[in-house]
Protein backbone atom coordinates (compact mmCIF):
# COMPACT_ATOMS: atom_id res chain seq x y z
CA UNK A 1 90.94 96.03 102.44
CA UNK A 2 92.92 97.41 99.83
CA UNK A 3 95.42 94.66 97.90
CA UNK A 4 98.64 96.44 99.33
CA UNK A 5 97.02 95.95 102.70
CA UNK A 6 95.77 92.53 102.32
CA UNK A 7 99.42 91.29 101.07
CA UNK A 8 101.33 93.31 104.45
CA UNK A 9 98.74 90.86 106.66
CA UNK A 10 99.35 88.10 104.16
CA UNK A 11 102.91 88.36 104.83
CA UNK A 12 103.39 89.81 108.14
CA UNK A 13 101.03 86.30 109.17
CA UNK A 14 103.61 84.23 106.43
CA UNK A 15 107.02 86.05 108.62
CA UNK A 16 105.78 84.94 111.55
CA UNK A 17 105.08 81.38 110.45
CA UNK A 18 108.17 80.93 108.82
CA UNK A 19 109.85 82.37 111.84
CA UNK A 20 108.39 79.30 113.89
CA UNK A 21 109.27 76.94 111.41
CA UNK A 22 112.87 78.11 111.10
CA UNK A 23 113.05 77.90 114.54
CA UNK A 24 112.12 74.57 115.47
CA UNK A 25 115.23 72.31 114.68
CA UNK A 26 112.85 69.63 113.95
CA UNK A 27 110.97 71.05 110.91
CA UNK A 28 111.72 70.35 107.36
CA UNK A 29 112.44 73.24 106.03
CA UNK A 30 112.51 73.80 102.01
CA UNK A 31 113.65 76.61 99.91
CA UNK A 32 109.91 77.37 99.26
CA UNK A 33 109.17 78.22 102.23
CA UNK A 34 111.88 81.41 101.06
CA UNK A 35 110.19 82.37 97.90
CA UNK A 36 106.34 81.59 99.85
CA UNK A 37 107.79 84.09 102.38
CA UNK A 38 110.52 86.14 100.50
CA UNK A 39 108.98 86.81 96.96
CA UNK A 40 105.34 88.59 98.43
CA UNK A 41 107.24 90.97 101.40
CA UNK A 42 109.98 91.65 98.54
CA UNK A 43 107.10 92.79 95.74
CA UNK A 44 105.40 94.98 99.10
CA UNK A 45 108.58 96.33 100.54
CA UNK A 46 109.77 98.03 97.15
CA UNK A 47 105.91 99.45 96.27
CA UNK A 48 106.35 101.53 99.86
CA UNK A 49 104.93 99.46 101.77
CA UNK A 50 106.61 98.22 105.51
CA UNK A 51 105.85 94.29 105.44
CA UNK A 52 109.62 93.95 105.67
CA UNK A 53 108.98 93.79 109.53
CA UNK A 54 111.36 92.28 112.15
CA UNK A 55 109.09 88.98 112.19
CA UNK A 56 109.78 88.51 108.43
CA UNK A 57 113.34 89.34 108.18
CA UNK A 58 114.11 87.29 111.39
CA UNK A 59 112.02 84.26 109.87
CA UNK A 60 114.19 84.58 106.65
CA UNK A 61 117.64 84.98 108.37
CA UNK A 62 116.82 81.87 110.69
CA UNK A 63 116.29 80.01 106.89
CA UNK A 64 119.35 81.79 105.77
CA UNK A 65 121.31 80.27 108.25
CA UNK A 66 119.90 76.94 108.73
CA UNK A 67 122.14 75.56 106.08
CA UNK A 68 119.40 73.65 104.80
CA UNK A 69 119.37 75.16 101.41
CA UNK A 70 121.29 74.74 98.15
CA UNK A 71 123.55 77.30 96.71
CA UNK A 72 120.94 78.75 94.21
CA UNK A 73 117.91 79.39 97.20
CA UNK A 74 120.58 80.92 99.43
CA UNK A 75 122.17 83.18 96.70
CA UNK A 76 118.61 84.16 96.57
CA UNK A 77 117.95 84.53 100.03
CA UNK A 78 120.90 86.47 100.91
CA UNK A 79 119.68 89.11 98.16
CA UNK A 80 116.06 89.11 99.03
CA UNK A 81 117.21 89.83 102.84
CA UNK A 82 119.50 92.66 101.53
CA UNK A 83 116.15 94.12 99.52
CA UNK A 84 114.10 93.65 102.38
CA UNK A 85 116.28 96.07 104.75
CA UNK A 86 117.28 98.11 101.96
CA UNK A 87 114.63 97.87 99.36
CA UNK A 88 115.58 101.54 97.68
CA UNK A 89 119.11 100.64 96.73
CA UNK A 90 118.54 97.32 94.53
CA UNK A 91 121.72 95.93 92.65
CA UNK A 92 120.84 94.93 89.11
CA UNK A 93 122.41 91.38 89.81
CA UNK A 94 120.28 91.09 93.11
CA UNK A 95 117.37 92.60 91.08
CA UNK A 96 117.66 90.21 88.06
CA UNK A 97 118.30 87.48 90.68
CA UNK A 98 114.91 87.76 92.70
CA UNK A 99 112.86 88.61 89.84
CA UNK A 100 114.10 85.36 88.12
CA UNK A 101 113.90 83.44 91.77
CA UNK A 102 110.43 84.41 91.97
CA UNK A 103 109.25 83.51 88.31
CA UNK A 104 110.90 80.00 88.82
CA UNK A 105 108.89 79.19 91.73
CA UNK A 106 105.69 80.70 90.62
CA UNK A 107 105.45 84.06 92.35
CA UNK A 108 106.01 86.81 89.83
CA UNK A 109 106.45 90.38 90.96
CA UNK A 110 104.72 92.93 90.31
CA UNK A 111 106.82 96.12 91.45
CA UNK A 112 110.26 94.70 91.15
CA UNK A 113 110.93 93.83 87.26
């Protein structure tokens, strides 16, 4: 399996995941469970490929509005959702934001920089 294919099952598997945790009211929920989720589907959506499925963005919009997070992770959130339905018309601010996100938390991109 090529490494564009193994990351769409990586993440596709991850979407659904954090789709279940985001959905049970019970689960503690942390802003790395965005970048775990967000930074790998944002780094395949923008080299072509179509991770951003429904699973994944409804996973990360159930985290987006959990209001669980702090400012910073939902800043971050909000863009890498944006990316993830749009990913050929990137902001430089939302750019700069998830490549920086990403870094911080130990999941550097490799087609966004």
């Amino acid at each position: 399996m090529n490494r564009l294919a193994t990351a769409a099952v990586t993440v596709a598997v991850g979407g659904v995941a954090l789709f279940g945790v985001a959905a049970c009211s019970q689960a503690n929920v942390t802003a790395e469970d965005a970048y775990k989720i967000g930074c790998p589907a944002v780094d395949s959506a923008v080299a072509g490929g179509s991770v951003a499925n429904q699973a994944t963005l409804a996973g990360l919009r159930a985290l987006r509005d959990s209001s669980t997070l702090d400012p910073e992770p939902q800043k971050w959130l909000d863009a890498t959702i944006a990316v993830l339905e749009n990913p050929e018309n990137v902001p430089p601010e939302a750019k700069k934001l998830i490549v920086d996100g990403c870094a911080d938390n130990g999941y550097p991109l490799r087609n966004l920089s």
